[in-house]
Protein backbone atom coordinates (compact mmCIF):
# COMPACT_ATOMS: atom_id res chain seq x y z
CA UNK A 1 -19.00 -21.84 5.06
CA UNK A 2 -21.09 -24.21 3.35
CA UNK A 3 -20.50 -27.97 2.10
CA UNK A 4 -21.22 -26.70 -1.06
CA UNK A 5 -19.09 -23.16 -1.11
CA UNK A 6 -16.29 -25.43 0.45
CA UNK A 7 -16.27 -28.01 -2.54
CA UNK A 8 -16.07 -25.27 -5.08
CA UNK A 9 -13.64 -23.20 -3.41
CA UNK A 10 -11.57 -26.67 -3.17
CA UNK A 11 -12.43 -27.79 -7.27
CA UNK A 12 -12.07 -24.06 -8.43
CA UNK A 13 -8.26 -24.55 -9.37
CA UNK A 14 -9.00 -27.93 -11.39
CA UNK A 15 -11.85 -26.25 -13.70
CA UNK A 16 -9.44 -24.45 -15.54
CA UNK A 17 -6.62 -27.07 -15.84
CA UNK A 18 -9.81 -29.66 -17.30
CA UNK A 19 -10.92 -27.10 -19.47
CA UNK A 20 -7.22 -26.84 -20.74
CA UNK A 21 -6.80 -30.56 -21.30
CA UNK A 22 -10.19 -30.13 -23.44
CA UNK A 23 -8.93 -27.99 -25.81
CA UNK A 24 -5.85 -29.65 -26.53
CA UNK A 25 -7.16 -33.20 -26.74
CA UNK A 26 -11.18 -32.95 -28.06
CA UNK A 27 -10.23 -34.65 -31.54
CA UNK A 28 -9.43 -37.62 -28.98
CA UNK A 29 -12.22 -36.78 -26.24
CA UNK A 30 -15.16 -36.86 -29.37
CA UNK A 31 -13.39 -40.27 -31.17
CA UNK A 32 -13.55 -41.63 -27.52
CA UNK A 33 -17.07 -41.09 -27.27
CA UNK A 34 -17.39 -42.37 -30.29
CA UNK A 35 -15.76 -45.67 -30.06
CA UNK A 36 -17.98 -46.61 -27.10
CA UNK A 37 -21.04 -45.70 -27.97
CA UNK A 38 -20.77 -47.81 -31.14
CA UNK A 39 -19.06 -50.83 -28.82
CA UNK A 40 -22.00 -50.08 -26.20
CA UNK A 41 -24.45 -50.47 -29.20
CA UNK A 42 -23.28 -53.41 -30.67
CA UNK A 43 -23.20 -55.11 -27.23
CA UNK A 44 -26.53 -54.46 -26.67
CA UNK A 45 -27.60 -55.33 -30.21
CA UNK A 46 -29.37 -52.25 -30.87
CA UNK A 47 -31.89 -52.39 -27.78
CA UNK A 48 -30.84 -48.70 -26.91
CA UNK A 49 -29.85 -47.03 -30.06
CA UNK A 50 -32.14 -44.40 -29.78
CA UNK A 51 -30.53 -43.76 -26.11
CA UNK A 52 -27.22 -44.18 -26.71
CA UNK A 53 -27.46 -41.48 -29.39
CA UNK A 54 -28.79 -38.97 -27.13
CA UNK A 55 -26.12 -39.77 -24.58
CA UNK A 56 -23.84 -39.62 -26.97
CA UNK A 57 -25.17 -36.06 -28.13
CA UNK A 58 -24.97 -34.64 -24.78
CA UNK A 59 -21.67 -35.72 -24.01
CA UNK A 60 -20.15 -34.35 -27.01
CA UNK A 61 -22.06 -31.15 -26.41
CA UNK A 62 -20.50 -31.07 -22.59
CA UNK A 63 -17.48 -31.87 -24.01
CA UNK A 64 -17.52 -29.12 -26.61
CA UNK A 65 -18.97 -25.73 -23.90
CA UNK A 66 -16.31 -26.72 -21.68
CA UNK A 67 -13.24 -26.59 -24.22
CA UNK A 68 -14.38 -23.57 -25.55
CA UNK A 69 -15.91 -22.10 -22.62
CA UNK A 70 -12.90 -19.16 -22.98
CA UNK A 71 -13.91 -17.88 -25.75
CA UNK A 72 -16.28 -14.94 -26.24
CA UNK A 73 -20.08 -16.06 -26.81
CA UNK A 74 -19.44 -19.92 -26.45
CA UNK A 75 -21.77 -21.69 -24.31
CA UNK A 76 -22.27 -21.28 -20.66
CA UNK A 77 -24.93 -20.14 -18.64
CA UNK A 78 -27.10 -18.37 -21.11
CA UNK A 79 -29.97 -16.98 -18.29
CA UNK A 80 -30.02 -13.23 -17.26
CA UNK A 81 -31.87 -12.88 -14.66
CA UNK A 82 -34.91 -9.67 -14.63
CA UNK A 83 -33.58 -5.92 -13.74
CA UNK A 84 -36.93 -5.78 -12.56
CA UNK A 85 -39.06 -8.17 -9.77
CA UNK A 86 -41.96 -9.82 -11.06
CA UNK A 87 -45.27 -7.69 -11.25
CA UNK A 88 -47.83 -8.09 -8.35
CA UNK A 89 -51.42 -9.35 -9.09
């Protein structure tokens, strides 16, 4: 078994207790993110704004697929792979 195989078999159990703890406390998770981006911001005087923002966008977007990542047609991995290999040229 591989490194990798071995690490997920060993962080399978915690995915689902995480993604538990992200429903219940988002409201908190999001006003978190929040609160230091703005401190982050002011500390830096407004050098990274632009940055900060995005960082700020993605984490609340993380934040949000995994607390609803039970529910039908929310998030996750979004690729289907071909029924079909590629034509030959």
């Amino acid at each position: 078994m591989g490194l990798l195989n071995n690490l997920k078999s060993k962080l399978g159990p915690a995915k689902g207790k995480v993604s538990h703890l992200a429903q219940r406390h988002e409201d908190k998770v999001q006003h978190g993110i929040d609160k230091a981006a703005k401190i982050v911001d002011e500390r830096t005087k407004g050098k990274y704004s632009d940055r900060i923002h995005t960082g700020t966008g993605k984490a609340k977007g993380a934040m949000e697929r995994l607390a609803h990542k039970d529910e039908p047609g929310a998030g996750g991995d979004r690729f289907t792979p071909p029924t079909a290999p590629p034509p030959t040229s």
